[in-house]
N, C-alpha and C. Protein backbone atom coordinates (compact mmCIF):
# COMPACT_ATOMS: atom_id res chain seq x y z
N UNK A 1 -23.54 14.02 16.55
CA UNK A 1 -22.54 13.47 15.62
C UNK A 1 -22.54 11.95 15.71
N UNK A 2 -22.59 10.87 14.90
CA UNK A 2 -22.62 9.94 14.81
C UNK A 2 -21.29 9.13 15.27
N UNK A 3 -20.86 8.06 15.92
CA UNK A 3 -19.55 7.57 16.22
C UNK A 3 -19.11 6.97 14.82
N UNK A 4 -18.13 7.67 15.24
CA UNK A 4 -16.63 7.94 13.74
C UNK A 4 -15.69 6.48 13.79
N UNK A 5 -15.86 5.81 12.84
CA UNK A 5 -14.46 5.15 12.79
C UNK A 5 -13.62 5.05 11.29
N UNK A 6 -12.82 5.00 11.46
CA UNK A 6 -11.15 5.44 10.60
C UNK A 6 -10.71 4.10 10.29
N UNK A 7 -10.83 3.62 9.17
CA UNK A 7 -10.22 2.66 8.72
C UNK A 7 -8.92 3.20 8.07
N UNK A 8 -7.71 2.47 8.43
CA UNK A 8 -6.52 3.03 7.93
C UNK A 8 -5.34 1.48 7.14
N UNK A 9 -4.90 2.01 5.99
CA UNK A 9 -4.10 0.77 5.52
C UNK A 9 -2.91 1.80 4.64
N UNK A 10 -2.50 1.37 3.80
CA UNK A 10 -1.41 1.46 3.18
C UNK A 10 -1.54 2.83 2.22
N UNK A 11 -2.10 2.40 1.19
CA UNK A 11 -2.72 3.20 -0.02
C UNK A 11 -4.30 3.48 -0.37
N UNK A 12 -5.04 2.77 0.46
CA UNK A 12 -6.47 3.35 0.46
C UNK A 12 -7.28 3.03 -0.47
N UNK A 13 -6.69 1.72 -1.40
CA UNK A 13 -7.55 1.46 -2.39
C UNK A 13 -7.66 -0.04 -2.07
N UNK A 14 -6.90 -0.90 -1.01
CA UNK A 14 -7.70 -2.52 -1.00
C UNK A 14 -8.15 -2.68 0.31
N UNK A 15 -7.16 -2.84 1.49
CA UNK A 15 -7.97 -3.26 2.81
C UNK A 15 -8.93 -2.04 3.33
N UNK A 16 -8.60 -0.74 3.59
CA UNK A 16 -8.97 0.25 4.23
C UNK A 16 -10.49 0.22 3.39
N UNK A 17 -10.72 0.68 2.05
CA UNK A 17 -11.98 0.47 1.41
C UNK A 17 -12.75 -0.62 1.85
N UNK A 18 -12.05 -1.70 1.74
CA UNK A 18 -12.90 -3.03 2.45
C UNK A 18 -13.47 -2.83 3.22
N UNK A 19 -12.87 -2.35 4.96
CA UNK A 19 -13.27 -2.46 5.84
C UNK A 19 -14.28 -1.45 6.09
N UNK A 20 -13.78 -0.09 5.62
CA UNK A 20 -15.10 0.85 5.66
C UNK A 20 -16.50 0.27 5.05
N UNK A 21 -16.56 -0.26 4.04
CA UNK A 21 -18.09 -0.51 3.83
C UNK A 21 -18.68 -1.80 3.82
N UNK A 22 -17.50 -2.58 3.94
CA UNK A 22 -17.95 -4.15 4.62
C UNK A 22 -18.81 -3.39 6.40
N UNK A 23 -18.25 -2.37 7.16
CA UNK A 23 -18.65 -2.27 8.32
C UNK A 23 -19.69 -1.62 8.00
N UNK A 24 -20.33 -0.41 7.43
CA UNK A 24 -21.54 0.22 7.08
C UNK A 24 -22.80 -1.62 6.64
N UNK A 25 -22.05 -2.25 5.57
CA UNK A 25 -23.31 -3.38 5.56
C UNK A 25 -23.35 -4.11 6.29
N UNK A 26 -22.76 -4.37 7.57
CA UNK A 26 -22.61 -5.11 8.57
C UNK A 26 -23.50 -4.30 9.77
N UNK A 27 -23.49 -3.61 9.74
CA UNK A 27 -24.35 -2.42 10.60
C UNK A 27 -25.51 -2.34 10.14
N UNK A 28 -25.80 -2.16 8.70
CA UNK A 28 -27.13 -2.00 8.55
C UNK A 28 -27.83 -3.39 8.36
N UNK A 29 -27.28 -4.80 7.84
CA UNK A 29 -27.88 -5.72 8.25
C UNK A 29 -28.56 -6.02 9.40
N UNK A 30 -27.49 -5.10 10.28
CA UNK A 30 -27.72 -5.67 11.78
C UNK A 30 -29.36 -4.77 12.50
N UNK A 31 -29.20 -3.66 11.91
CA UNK A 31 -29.95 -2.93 11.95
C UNK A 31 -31.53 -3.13 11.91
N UNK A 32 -31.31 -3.34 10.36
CA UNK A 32 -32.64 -3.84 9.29
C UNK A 32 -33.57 -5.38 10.46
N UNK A 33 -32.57 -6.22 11.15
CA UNK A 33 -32.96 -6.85 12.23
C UNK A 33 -33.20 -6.33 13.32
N UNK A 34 -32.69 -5.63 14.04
CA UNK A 34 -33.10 -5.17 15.22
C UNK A 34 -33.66 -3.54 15.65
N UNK A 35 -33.54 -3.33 14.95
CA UNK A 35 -34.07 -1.90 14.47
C UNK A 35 -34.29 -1.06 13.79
N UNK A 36 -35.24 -1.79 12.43
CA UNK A 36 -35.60 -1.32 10.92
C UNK A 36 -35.70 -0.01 10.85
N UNK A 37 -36.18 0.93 11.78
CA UNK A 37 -36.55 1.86 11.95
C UNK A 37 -35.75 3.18 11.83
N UNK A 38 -34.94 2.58 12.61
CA UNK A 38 -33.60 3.40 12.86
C UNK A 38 -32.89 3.80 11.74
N UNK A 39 -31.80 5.18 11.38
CA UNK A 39 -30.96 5.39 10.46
C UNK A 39 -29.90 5.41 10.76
N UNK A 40 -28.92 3.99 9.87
CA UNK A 40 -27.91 4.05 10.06
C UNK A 40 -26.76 5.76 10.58
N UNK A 41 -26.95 5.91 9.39
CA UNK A 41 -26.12 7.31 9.67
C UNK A 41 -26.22 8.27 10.60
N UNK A 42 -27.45 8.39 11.16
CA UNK A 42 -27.23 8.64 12.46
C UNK A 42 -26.59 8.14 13.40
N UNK A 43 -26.37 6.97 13.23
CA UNK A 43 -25.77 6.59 14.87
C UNK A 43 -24.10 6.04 14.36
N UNK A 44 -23.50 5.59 12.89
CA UNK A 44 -22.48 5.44 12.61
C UNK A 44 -21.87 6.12 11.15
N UNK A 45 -20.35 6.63 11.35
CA UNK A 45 -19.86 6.70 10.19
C UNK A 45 -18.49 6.21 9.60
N UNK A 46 -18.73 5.19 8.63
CA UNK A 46 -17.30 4.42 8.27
C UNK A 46 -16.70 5.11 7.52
N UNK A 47 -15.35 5.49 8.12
CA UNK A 47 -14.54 6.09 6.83
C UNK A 47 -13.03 5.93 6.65
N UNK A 48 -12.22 5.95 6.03
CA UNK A 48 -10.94 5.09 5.42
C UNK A 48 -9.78 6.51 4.89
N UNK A 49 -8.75 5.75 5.30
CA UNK A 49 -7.69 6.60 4.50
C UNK A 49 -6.24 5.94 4.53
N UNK A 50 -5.45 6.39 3.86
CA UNK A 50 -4.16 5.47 3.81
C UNK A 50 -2.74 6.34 4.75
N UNK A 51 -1.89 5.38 4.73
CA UNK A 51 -0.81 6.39 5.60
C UNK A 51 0.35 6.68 4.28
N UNK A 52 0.26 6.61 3.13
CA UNK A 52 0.64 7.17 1.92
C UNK A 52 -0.70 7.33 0.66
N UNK A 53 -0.23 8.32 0.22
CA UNK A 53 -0.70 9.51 -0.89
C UNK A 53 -0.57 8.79 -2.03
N UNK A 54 -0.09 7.62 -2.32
CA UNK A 54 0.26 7.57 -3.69
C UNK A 54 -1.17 7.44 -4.85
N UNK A 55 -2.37 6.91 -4.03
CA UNK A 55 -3.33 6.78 -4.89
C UNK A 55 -4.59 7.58 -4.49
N UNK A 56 -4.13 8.92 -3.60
CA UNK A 56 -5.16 9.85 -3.42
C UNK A 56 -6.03 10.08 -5.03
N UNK A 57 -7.06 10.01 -4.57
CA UNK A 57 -7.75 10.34 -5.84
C UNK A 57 -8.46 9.52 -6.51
N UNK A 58 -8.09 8.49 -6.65
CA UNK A 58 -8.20 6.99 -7.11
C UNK A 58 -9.72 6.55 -6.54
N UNK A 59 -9.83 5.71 -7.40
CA UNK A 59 -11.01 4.58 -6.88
C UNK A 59 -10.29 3.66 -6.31
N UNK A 60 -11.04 2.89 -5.86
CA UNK A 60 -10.71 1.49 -5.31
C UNK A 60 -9.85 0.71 -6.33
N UNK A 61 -9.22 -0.62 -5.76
CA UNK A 61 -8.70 -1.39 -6.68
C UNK A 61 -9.63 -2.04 -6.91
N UNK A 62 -9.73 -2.31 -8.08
CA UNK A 62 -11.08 -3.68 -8.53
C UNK A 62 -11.73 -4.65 -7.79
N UNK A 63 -10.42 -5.68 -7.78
CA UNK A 63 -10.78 -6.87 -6.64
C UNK A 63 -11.09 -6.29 -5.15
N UNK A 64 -10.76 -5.42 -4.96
CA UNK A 64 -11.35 -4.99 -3.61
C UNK A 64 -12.81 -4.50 -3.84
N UNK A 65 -13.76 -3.97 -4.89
CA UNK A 65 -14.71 -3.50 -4.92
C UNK A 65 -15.43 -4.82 -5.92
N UNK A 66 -14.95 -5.85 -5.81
CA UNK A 66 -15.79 -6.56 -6.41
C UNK A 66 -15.86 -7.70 -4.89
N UNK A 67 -15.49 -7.68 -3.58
CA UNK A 67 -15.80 -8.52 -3.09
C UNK A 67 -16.62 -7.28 -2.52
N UNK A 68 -16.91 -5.93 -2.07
CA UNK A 68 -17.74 -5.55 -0.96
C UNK A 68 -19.25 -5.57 -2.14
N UNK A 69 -18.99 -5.67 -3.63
CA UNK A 69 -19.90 -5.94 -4.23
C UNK A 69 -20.51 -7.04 -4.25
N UNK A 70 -20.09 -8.17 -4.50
CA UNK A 70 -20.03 -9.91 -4.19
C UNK A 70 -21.17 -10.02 -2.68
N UNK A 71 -20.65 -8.88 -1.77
CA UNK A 71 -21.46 -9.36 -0.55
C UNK A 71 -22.61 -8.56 -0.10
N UNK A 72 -23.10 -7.40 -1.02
CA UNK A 72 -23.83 -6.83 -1.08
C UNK A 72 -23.58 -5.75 -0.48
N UNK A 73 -22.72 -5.17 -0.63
CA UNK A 73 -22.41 -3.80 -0.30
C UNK A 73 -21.81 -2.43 -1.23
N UNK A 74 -22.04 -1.50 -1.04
CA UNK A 74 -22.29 -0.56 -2.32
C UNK A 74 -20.70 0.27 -2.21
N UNK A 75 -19.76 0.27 -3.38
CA UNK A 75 -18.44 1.28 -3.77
C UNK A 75 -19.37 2.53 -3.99
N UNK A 76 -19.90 3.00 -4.20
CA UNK A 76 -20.53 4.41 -4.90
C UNK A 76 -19.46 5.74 -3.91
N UNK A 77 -19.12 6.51 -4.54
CA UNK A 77 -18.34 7.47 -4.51
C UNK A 77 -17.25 7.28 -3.60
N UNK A 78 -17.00 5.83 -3.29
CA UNK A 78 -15.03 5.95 -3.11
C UNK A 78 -14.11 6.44 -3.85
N UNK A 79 -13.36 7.88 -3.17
CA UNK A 79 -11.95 8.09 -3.52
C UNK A 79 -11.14 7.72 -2.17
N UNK A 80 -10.07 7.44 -2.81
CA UNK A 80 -8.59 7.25 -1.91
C UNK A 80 -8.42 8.69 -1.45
N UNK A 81 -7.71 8.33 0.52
CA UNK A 81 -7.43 9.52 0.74
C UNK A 81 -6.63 9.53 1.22
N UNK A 82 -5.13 10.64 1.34
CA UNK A 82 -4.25 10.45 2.23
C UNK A 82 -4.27 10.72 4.06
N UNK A 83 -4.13 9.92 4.77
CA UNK A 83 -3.63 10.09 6.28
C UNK A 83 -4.18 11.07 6.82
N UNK A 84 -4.50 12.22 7.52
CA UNK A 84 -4.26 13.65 8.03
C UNK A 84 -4.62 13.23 9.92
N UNK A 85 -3.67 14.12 10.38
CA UNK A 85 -4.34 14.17 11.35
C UNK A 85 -5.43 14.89 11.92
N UNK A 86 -6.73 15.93 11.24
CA UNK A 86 -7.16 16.30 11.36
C UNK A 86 -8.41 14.97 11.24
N UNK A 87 -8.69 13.92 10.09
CA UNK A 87 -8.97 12.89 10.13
C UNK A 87 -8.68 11.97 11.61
N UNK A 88 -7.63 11.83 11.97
CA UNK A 88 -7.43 11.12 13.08
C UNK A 88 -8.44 11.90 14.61
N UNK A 89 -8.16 12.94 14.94
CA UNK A 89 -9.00 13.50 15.56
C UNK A 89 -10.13 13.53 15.45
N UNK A 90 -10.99 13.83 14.37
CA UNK A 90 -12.48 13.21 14.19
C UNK A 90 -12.43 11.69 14.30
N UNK A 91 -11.97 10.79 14.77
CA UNK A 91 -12.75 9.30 15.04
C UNK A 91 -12.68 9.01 15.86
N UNK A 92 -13.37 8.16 16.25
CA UNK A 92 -13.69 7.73 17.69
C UNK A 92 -13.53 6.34 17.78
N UNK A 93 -12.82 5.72 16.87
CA UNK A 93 -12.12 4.33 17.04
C UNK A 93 -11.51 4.30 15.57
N UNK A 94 -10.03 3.90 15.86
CA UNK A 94 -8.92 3.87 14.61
C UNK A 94 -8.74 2.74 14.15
N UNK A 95 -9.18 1.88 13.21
CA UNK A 95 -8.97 0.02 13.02
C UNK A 95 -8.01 0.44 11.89
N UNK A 96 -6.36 0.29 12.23
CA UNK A 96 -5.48 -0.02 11.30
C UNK A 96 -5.29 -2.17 10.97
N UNK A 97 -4.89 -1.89 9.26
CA UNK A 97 -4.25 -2.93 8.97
C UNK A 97 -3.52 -3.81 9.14
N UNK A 98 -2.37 -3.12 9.87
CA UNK A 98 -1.12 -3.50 10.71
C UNK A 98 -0.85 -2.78 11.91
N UNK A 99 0.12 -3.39 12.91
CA UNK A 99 0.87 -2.83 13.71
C UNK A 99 1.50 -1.46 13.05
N UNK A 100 2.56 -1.73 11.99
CA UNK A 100 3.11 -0.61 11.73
C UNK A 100 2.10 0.48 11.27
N UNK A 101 1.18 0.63 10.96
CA UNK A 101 -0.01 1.74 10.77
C UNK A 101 -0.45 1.96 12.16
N UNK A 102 -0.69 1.08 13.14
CA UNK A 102 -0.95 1.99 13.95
C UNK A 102 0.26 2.53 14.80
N UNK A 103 1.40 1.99 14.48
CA UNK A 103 2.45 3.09 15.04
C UNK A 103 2.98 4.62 14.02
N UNK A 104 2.48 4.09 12.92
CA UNK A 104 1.96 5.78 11.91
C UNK A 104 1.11 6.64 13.21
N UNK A 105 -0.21 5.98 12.92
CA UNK A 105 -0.87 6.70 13.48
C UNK A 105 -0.63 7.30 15.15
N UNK A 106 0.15 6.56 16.18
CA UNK A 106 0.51 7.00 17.24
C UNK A 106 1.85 8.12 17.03
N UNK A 107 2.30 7.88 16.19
CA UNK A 107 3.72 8.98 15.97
C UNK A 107 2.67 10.44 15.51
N UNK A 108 1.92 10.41 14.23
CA UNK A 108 1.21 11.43 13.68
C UNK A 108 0.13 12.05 14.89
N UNK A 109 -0.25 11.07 15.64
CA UNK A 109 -1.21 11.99 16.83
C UNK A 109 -1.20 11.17 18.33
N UNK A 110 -0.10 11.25 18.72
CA UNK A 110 0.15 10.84 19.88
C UNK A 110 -1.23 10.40 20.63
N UNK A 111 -1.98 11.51 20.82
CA UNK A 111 -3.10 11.45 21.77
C UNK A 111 -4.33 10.22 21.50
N UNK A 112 -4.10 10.00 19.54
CA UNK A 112 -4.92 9.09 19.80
C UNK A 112 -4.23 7.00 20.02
N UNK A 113 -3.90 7.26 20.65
CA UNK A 113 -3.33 5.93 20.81
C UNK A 113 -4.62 4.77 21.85
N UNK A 114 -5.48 5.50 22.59
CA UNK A 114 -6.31 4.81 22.76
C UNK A 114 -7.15 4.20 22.59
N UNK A 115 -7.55 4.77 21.48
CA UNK A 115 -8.46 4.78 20.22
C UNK A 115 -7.95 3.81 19.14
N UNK A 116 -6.80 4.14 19.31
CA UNK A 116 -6.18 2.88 17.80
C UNK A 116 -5.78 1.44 18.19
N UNK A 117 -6.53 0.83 17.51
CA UNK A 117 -6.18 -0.87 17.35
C UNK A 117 -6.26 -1.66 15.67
N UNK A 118 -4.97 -2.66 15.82
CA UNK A 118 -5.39 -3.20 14.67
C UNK A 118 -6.55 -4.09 14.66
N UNK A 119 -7.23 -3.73 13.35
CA UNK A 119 -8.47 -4.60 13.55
C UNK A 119 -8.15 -5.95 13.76
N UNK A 120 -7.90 -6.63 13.70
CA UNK A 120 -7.51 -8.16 14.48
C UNK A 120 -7.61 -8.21 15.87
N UNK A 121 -6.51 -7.35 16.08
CA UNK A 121 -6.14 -7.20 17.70
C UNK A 121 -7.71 -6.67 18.51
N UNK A 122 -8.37 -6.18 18.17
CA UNK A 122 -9.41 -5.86 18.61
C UNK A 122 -10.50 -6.75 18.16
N UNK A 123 -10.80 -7.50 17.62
CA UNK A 123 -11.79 -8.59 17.10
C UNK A 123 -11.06 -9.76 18.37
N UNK A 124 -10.00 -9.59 18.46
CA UNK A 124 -9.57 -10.75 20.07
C UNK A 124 -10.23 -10.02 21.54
N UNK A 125 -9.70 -8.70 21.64
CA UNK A 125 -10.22 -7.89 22.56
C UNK A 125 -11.72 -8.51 22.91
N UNK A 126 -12.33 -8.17 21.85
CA UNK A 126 -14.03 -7.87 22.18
C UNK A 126 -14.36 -9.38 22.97
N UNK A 127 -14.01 -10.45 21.99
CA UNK A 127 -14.21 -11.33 22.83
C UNK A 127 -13.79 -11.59 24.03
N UNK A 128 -13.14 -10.99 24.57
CA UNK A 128 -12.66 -11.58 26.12
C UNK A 128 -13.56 -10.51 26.75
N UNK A 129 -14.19 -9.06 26.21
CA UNK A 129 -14.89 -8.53 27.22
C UNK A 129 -16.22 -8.94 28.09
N UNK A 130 -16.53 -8.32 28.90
CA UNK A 130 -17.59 -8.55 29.84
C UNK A 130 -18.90 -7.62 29.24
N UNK A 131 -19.35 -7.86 27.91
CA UNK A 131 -20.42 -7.01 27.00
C UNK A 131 -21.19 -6.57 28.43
N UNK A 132 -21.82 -7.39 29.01
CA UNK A 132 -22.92 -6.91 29.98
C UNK A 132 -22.83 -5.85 31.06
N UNK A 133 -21.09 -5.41 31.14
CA UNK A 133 -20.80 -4.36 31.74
C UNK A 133 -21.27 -2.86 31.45
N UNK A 134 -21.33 -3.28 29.64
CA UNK A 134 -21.67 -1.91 28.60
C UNK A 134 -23.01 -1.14 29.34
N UNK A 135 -22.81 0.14 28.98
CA UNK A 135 -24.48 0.69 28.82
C UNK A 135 -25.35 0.01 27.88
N UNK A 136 -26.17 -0.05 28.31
CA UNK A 136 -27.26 -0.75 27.47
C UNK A 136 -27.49 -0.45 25.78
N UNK A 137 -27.17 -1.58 25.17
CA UNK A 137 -27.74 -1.33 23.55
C UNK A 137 -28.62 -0.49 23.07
N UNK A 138 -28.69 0.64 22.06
CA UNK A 138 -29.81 0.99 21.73
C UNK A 138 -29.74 1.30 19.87
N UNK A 139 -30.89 1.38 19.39
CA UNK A 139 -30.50 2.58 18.02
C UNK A 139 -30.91 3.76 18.30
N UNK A 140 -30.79 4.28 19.39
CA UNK A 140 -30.56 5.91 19.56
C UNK A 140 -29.55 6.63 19.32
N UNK A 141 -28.93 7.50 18.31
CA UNK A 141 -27.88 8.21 18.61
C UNK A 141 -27.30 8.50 19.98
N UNK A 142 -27.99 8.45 21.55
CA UNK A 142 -27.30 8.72 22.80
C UNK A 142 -26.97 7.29 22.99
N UNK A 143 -27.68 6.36 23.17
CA UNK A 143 -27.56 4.91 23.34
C UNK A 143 -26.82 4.64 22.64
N UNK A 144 -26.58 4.50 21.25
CA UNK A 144 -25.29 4.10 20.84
C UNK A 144 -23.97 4.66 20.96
N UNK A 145 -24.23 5.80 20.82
CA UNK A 145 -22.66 6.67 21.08
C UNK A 145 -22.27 6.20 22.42
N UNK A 146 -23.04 5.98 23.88
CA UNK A 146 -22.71 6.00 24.44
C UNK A 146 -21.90 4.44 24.98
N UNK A 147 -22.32 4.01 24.17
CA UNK A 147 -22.14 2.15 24.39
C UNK A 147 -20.87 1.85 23.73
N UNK A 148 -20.36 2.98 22.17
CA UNK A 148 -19.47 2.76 21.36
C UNK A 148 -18.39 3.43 22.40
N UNK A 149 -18.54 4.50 22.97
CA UNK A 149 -17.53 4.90 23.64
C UNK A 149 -17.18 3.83 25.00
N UNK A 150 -18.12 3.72 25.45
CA UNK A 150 -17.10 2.79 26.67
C UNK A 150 -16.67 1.45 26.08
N UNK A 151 -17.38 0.64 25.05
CA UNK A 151 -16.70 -0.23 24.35
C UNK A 151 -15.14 0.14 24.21
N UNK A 152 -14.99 0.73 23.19
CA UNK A 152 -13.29 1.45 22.90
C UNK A 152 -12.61 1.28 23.93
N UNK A 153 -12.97 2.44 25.33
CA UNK A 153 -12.61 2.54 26.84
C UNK A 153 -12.20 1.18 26.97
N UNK A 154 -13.17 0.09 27.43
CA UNK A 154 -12.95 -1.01 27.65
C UNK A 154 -11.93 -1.69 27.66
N UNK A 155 -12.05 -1.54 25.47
CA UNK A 155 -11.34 -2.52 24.66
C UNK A 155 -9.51 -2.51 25.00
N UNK A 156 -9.43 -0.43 24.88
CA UNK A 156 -8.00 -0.26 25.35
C UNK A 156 -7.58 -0.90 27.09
N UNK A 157 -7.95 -1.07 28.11
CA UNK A 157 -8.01 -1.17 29.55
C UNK A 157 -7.65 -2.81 29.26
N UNK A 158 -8.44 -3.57 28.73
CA UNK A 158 -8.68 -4.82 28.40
C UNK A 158 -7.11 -5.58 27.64
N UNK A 159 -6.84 -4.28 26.58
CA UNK A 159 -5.36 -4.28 25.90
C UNK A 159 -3.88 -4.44 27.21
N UNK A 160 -4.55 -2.73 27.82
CA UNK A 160 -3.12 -2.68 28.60
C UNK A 160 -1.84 -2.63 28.11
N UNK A 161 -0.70 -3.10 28.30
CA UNK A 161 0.76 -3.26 27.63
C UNK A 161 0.75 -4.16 26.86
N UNK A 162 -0.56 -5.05 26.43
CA UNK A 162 -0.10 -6.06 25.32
C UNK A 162 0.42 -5.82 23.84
N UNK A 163 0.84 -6.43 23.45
CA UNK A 163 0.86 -5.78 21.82
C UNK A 163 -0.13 -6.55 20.50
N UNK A 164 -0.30 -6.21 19.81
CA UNK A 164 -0.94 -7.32 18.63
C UNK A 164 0.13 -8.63 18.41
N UNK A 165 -0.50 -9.08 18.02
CA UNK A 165 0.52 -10.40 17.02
C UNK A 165 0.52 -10.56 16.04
N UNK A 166 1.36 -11.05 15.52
CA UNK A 166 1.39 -10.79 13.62
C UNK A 166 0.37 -11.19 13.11
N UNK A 167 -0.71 -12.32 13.45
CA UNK A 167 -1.51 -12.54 13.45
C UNK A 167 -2.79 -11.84 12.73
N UNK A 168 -2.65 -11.01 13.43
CA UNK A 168 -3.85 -9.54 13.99
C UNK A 168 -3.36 -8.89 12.10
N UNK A 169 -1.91 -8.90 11.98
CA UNK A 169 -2.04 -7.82 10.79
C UNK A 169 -2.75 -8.54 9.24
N UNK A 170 -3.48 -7.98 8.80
CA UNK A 170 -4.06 -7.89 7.29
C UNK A 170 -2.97 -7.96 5.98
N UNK A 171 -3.21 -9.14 5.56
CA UNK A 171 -2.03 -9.21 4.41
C UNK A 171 -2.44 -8.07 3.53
N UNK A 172 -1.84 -7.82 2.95
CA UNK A 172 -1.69 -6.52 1.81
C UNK A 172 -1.95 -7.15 0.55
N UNK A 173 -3.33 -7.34 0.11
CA UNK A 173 -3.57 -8.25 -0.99
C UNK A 173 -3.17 -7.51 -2.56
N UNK A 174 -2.74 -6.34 -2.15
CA UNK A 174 -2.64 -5.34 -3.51
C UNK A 174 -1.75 -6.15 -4.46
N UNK A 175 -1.84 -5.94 -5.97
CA UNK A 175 -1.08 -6.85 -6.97
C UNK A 175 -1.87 -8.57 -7.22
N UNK A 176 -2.19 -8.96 -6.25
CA UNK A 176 -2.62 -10.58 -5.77
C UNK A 176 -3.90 -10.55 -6.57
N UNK A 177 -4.45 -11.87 -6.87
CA UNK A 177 -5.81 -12.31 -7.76
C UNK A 177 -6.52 -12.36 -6.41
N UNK A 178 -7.79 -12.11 -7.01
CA UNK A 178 -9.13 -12.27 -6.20
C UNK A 178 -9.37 -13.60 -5.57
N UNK A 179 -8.67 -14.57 -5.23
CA UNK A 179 -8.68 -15.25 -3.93
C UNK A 179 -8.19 -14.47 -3.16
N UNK A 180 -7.11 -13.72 -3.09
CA UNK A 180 -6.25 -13.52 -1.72
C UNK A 180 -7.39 -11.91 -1.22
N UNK A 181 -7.81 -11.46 -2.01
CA UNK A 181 -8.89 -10.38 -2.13
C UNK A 181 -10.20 -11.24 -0.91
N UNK A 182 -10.11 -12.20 -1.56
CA UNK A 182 -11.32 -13.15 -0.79
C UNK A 182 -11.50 -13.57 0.29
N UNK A 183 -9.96 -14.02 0.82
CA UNK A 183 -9.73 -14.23 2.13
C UNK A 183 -9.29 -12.93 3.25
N UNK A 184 -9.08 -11.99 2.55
CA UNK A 184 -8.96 -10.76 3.12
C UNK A 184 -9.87 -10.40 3.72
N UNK A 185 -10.50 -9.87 2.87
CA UNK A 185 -12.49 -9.71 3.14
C UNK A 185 -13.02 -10.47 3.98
N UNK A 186 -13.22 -11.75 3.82
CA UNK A 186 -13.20 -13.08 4.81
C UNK A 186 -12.86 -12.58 5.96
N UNK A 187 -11.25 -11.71 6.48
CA UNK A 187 -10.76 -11.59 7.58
C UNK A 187 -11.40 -10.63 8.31
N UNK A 188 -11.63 -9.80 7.34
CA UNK A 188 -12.32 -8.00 7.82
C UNK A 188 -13.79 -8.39 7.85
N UNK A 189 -14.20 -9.06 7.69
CA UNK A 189 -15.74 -9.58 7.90
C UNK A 189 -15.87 -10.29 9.42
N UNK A 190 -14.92 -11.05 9.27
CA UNK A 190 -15.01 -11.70 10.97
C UNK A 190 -14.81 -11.02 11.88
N UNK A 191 -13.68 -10.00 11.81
CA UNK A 191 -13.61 -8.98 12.64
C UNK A 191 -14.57 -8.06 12.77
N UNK A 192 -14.78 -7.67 11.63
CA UNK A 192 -16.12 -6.72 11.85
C UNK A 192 -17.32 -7.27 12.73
N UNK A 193 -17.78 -7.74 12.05
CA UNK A 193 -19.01 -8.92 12.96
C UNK A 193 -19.09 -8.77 14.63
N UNK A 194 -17.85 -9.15 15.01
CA UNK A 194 -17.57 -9.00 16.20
C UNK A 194 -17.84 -7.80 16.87
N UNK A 195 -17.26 -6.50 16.40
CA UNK A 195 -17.39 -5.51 16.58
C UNK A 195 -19.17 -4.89 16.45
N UNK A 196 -19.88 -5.41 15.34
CA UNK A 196 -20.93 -4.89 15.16
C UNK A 196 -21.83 -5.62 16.47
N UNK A 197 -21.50 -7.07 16.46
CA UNK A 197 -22.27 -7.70 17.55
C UNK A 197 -21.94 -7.50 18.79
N UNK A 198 -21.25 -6.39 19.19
CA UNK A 198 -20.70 -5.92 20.57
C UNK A 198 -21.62 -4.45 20.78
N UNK A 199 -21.25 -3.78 19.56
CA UNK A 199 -22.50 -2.64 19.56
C UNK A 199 -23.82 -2.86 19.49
N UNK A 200 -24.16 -3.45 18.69
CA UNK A 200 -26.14 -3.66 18.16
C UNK A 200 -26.11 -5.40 18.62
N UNK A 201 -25.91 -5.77 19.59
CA UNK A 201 -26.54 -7.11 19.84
C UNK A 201 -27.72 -7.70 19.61
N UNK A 202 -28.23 -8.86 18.83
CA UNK A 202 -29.54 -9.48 18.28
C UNK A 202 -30.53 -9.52 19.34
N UNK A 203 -30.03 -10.15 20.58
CA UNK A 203 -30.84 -9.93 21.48
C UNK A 203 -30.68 -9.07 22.54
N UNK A 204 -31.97 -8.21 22.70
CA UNK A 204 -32.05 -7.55 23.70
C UNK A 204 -31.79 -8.21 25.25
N UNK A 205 -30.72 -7.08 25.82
CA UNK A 205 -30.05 -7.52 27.44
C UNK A 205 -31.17 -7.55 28.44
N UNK A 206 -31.08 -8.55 29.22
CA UNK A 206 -32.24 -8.33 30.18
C UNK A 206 -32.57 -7.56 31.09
N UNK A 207 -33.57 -7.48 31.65
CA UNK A 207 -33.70 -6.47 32.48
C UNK A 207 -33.38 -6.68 33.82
């Protein structure tokens, strides 16, 4: 099974879409460099849902599918989905929007609270970790799963009792013109990055 992550936001049609496939082209860029060979989907799967129903069904909002378009990344068969915890249990790292989403998500499945961070709050995390502690990088489905899981491990240990800062939360660009769409993306791109360059690092660790 490929390592699962759960992008979670409001309604499922601006940040949560973002971040799911801004992270798939961020992965396979990374990829296409360090290991052309390899298939994404084997070793990752981005996927999104909201903690309200109102636009289950739905495509994306526009401006949200015109920046993962803008940066070369593909909308093709996004629908909006609502919450479930059966969703929450399949992932293996939860990147909510806000604090209050991931206290959705800790009320709806207690158990995964280790797993859940707002993506901000975890784009701070990574950097303070000790990468070289990880199992070694690979594009193997065992090598990576196994590197994504103690990453997470880490990331929560690394957390402890802290909390996010408002900081960390993702403005809610829904209604807003495609600047605020822009700088959003902007945000979930930097974060992502981080995250991708913690898993698939450019250069190989030494021996």
């Amino acid at each position: 099974m490929p390592f699962t992550v759960l992008h979670v936001c409001m309604g499922n049609i601006c940040r949560s879409p973002m971040a799911e496939r801004l992270l798939v082209l961020a992965a396979a860029q990374r990829l296409a460099k360090t290991a052309p060979e390899a298939e994404l989907g084997d070793l990752l799967r981005s996927a999104s849902a909201g903690t309200g129903g109102w636009h289950e069904g739905e495509e994306m909002n526009p401006p949200a599918a015109r920046q993962i378009t803008l940066r070369g990344g593909s909308t093709d068969g996004f629908t909006a989905r609502k919450l479930t915890s059966a969703q929450l249990d399949d992932a293996d790292l939860i990147l909510t929007a806000t604090a209050d989403q991931s206290d959705y998500v800790h009320a709806l499945v207690p158990g995964a609270a280790a797993r859940t961070f707002v993506l901000g709050h975890l784009a701070r995390l990574l950097r303070e970790l000790d990468l070289s502690a990880l199992p070694p990088a690979g594009a193997d489905a065992a090598a990576f799963a196994a590197r994504a899981a103690a990453l997470v491990a880490a990331a929560d240990r690394r957390r402890g009792e802290t909390e996010p800062v408002p900081g960390d939360d993702l403005d809610d660009p829904w209604g807003r013109g495609d600047q605020t769409f822009q700088r959003i993306a902007d945000d979930i791109d930097e974060s992502l990055y981080a995250l991708v360059d913690a898993l698939l690092p450019t250069a190989p660790r030494p021996a």
